[in-house]
C-alpha atoms as a PDB file:
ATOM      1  CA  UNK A   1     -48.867   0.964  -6.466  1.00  0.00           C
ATOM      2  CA  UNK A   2     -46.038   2.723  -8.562  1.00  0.00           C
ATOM      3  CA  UNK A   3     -46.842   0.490 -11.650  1.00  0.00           C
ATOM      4  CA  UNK A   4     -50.824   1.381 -10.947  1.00  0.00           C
ATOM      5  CA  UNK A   5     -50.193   5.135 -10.893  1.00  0.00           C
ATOM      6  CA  UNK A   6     -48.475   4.901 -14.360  1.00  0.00           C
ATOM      7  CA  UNK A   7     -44.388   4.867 -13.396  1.00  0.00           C
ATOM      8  CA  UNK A   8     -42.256   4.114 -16.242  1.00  0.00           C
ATOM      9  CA  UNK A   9     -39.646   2.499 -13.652  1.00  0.00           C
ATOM     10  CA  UNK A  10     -38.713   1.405 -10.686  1.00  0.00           C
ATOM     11  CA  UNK A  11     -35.177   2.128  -9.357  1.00  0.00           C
ATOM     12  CA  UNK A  12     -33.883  -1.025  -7.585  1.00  0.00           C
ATOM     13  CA  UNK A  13     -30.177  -0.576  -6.444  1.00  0.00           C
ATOM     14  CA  UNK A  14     -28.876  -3.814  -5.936  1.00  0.00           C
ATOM     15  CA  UNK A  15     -25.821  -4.851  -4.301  1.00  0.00           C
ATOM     16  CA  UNK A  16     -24.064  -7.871  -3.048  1.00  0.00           C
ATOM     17  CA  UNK A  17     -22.719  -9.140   0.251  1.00  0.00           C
ATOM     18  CA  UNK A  18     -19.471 -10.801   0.722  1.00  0.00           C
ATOM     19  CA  UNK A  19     -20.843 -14.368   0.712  1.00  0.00           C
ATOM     20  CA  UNK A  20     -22.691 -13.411  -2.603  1.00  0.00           C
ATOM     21  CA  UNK A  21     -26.379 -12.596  -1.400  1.00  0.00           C
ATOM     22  CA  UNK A  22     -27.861  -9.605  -3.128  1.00  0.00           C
ATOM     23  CA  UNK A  23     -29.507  -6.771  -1.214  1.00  0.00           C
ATOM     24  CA  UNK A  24     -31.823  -4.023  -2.257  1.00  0.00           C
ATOM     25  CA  UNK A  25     -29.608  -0.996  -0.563  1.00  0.00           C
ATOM     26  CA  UNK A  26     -29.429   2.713  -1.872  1.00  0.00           C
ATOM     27  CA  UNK A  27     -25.509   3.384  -1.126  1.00  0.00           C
ATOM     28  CA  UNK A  28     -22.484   1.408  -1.829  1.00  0.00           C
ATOM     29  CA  UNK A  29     -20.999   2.584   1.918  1.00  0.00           C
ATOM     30  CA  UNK A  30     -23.144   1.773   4.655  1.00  0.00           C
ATOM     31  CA  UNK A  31     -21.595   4.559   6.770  1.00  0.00           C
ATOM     32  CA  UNK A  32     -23.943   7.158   6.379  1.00  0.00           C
ATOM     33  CA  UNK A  33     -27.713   5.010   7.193  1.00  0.00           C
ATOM     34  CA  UNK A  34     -26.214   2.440   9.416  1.00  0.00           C
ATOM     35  CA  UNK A  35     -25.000   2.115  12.732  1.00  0.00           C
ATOM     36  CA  UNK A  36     -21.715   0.463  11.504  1.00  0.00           C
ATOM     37  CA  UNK A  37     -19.823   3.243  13.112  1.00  0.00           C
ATOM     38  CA  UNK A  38     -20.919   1.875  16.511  1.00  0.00           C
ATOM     39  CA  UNK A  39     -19.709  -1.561  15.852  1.00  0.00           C
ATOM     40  CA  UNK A  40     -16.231  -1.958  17.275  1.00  0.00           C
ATOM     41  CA  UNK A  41     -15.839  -5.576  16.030  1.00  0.00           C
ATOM     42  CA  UNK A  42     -16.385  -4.350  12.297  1.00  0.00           C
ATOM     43  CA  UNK A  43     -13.675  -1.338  12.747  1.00  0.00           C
ATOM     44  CA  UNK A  44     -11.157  -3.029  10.815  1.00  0.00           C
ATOM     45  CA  UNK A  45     -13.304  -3.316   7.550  1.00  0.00           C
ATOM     46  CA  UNK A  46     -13.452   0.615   6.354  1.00  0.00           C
ATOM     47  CA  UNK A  47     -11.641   0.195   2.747  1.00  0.00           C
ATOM     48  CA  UNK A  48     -10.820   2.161   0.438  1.00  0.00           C
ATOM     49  CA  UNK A  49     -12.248   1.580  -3.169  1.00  0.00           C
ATOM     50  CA  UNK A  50     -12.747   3.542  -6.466  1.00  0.00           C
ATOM     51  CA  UNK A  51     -16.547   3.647  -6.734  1.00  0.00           C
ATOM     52  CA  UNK A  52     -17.208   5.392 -10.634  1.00  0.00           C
ATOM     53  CA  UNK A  53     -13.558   6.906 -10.677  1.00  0.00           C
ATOM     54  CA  UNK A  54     -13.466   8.051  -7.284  1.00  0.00           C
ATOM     55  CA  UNK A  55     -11.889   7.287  -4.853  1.00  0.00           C
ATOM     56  CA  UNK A  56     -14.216   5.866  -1.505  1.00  0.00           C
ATOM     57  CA  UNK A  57     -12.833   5.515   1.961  1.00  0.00           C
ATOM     58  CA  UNK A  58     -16.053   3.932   4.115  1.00  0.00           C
ATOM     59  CA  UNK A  59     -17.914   0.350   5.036  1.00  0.00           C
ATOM     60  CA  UNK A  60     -18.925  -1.517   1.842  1.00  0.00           C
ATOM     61  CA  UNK A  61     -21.689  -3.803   1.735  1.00  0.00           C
ATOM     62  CA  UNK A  62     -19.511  -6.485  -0.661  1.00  0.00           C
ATOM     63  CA  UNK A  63     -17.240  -6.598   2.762  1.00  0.00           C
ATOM     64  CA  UNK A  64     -19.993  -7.657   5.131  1.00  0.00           C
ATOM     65  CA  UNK A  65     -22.015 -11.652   5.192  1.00  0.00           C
ATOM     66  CA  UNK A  66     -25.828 -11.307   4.867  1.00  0.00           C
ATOM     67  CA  UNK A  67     -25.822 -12.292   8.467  1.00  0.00           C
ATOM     68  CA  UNK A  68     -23.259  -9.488   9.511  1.00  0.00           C
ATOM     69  CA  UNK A  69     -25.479  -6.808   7.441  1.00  0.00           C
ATOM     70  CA  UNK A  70     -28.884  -7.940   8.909  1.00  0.00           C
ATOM     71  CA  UNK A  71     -27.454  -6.858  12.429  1.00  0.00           C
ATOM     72  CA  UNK A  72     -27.095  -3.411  11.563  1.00  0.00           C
ATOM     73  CA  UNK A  73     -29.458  -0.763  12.633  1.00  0.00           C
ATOM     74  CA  UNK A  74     -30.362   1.181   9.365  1.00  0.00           C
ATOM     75  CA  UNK A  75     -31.154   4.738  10.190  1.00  0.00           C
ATOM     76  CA  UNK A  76     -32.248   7.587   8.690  1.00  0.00           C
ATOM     77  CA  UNK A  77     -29.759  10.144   7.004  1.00  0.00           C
ATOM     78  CA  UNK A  78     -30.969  13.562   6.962  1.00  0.00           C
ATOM     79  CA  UNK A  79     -31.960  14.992  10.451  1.00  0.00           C
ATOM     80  CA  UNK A  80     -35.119  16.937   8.597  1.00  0.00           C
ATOM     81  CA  UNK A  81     -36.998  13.465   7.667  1.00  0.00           C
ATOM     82  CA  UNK A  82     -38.751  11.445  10.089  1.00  0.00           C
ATOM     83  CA  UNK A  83     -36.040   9.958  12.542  1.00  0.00           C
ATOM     84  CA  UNK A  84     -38.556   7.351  14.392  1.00  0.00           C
ATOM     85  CA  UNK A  85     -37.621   3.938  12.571  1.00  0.00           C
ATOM     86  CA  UNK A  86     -33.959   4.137  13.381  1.00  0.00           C
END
């Protein structure tokens, strides 16, 4: 529909898991719209790396299989949008 209503692109933020699958996923940390915080077996992956000259402390996708990312829960980040598909 965005190519039909005239876009001149289409931002596609792609990233790759640890066993090299790539995944269409807006941040580099899943910390912030997943439920990875929950996950007590995956407490020992928060990293730190420098993400565009900064320094990032949080739970990378390239850390996680494309099995191990697929069992998240994906959730909504700001409270003001629409919180039922988390």
């Amino acid at each position: 529909r965005a190519i039909e209503e005239g876009t001149n692109f289409i931002e596609t933020d792609i990233l790759s898991s640890k066993d090299g699958h790539l995944i269409c996923f807006n941040d580099v940390t899943l910390d912030a719209t997943t439920d990875i915080a929950d996950r007590k077996e995956f407490a020992d992956r928060k990293r730190t790396y420098e993400v565009e000259y900064e320094s990032m402390t949080g739970f990378f996708t390239v850390d996680f299989t494309l099995e191990e990312l697929k069992s998240l829960r994906v959730k909504q980040r700001y409270g003001f949008r629409d919180q039922q598909y988390n």
